[in-house]
PDB file of N, CA and C in Angstrom:
ATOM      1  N   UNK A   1      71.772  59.967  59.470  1.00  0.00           N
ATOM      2  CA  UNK A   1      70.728  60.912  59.856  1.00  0.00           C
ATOM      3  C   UNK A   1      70.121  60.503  61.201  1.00  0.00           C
ATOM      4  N   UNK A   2      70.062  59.432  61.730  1.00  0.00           N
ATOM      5  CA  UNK A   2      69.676  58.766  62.510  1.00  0.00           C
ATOM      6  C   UNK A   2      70.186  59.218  63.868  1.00  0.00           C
ATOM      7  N   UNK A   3      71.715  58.877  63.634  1.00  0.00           N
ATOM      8  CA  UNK A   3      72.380  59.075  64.859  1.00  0.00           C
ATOM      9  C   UNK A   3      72.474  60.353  65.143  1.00  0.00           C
ATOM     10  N   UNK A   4      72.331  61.833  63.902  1.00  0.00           N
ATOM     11  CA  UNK A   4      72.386  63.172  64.373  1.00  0.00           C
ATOM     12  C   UNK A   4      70.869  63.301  65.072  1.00  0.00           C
ATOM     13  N   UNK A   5      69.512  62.836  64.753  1.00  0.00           N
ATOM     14  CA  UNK A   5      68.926  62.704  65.266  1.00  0.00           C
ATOM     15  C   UNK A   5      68.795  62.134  66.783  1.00  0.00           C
ATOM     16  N   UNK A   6      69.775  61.327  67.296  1.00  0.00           N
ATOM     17  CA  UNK A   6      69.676  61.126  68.766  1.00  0.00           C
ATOM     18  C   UNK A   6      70.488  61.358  69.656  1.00  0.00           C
ATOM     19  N   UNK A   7      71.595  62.429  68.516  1.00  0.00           N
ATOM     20  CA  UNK A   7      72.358  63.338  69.207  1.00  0.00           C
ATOM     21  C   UNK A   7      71.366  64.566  69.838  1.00  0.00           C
ATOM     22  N   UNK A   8      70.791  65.063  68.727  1.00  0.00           N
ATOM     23  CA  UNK A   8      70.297  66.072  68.867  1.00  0.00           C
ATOM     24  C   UNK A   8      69.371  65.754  70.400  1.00  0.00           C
ATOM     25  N   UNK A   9      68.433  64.843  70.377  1.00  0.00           N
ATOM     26  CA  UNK A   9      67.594  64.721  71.289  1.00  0.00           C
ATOM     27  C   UNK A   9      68.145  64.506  72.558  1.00  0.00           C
ATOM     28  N   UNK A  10      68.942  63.622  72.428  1.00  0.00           N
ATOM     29  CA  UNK A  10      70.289  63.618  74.153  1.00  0.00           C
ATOM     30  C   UNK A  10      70.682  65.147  74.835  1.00  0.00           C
ATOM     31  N   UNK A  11      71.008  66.274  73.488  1.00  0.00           N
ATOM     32  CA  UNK A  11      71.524  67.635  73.660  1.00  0.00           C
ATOM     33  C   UNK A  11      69.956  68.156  74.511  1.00  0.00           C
ATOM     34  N   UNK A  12      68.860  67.862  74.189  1.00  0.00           N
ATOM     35  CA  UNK A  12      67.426  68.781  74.718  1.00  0.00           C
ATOM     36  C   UNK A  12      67.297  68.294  75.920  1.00  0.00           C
ATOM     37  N   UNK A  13      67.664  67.063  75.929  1.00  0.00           N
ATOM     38  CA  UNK A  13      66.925  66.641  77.294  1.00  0.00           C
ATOM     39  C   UNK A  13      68.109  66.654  78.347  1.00  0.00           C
ATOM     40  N   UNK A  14      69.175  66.832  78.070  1.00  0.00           N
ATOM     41  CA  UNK A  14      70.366  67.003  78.904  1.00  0.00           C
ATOM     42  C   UNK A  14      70.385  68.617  79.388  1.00  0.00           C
ATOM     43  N   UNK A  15      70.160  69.280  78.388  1.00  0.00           N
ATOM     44  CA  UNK A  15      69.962  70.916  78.624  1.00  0.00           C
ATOM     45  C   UNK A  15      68.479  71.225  79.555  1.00  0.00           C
ATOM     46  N   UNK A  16      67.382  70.658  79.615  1.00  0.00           N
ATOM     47  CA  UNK A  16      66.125  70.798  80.387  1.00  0.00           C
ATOM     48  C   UNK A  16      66.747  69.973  81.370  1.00  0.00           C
ATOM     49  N   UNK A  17      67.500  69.128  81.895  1.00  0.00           N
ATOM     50  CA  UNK A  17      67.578  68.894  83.238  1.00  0.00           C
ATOM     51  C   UNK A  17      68.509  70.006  83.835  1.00  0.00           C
ATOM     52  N   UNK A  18      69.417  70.483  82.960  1.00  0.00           N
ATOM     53  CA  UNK A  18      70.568  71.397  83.989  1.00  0.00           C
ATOM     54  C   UNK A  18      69.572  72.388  83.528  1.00  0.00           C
ATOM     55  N   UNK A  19      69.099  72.829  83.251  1.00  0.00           N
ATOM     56  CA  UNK A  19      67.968  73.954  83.367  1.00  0.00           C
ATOM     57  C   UNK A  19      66.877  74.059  84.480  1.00  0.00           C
ATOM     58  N   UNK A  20      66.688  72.533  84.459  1.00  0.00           N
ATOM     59  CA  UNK A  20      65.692  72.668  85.506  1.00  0.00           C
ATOM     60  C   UNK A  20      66.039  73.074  86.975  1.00  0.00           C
ATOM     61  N   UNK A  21      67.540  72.608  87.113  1.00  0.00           N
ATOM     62  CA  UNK A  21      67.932  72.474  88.367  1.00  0.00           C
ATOM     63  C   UNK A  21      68.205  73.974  89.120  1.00  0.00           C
ATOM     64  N   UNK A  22      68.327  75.049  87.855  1.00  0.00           N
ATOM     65  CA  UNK A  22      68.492  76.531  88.379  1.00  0.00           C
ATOM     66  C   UNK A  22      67.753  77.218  88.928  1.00  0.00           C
ATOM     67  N   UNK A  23      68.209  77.941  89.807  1.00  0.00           N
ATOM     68  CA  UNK A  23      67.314  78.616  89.867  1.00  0.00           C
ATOM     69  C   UNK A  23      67.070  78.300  91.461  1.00  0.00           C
ATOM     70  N   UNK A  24      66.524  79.845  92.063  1.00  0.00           N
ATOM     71  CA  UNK A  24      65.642  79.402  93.555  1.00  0.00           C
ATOM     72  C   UNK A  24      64.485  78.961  94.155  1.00  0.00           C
ATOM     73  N   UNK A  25      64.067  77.835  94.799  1.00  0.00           N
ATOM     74  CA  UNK A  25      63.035  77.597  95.302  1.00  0.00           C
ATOM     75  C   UNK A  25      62.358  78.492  96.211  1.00  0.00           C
ATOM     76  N   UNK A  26      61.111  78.581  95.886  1.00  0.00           N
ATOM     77  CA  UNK A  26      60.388  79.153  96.628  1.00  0.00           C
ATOM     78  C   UNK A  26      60.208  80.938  95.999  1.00  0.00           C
ATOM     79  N   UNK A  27      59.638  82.036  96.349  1.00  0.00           N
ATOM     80  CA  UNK A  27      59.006  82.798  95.621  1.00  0.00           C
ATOM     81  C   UNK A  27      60.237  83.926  95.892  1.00  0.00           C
ATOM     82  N   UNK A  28      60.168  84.433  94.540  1.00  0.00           N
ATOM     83  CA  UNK A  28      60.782  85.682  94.442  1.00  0.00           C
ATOM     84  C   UNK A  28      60.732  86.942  94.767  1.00  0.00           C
ATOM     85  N   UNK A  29      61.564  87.503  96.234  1.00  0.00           N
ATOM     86  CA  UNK A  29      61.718  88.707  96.400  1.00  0.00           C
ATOM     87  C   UNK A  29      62.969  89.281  96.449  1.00  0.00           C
ATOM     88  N   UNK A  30      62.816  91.103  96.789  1.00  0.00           N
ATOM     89  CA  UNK A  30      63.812  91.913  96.855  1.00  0.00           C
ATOM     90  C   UNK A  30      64.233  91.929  98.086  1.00  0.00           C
ATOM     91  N   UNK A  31      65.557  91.597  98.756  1.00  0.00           N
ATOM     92  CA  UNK A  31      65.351  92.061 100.710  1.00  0.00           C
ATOM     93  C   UNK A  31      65.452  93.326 100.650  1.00  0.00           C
ATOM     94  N   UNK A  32      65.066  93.667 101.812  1.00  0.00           N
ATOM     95  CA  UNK A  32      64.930  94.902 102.126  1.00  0.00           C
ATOM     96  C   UNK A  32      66.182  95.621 102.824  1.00  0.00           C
ATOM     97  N   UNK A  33      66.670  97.077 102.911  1.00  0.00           N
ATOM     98  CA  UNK A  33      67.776  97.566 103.131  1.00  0.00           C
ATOM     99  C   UNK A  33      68.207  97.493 104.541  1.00  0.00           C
ATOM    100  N   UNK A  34      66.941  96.958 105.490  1.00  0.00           N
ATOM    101  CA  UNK A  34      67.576  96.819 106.826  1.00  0.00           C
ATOM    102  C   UNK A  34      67.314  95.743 106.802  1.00  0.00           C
ATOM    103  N   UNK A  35      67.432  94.633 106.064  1.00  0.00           N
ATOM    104  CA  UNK A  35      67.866  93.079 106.465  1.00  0.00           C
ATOM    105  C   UNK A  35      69.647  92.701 106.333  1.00  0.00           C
ATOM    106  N   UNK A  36      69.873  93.529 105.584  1.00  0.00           N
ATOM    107  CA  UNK A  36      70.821  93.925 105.357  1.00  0.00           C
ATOM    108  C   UNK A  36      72.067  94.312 106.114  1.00  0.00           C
ATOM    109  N   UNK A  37      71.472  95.559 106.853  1.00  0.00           N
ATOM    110  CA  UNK A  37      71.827  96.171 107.610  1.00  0.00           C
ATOM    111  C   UNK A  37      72.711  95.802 108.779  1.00  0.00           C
ATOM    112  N   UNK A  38      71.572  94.756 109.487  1.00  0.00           N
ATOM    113  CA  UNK A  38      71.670  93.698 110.539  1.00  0.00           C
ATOM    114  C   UNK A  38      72.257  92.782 110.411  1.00  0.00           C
ATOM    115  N   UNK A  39      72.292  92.486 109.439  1.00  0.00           N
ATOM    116  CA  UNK A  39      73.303  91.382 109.019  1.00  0.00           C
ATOM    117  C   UNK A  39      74.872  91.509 109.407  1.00  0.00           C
ATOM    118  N   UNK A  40      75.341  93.051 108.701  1.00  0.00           N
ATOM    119  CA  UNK A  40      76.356  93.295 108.850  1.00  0.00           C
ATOM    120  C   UNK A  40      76.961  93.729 110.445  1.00  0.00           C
ATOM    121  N   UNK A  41      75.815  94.211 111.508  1.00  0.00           N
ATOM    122  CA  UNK A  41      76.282  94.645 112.209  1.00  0.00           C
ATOM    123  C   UNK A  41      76.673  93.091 113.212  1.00  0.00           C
ATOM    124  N   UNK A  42      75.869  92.037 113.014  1.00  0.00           N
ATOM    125  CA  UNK A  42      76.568  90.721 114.106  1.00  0.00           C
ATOM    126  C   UNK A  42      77.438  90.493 113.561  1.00  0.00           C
TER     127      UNK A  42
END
């Protein structure tokens, strides 16, 4: 019981680090259709 117990806990804390690592820094937006735009034309 022991050792499923520190299986289990290895599985949480292994899953909250690759969890943590997702994802983008800094704040969430939509770009806009002429950032876009410009992009494609250089």
């Amino acid at each position: 019981m022991k050792k499923q117990t520190t299986y289990l806990g290895l599985a949480v804390i292994f899953s909250l680090v690759l969890l943590g690592g997702c994802g983008q820094k800094g704040p969430l937006y939509l770009p806009d259709g002429k950032d876009q735009k410009q992009s494609q034309q250089k």
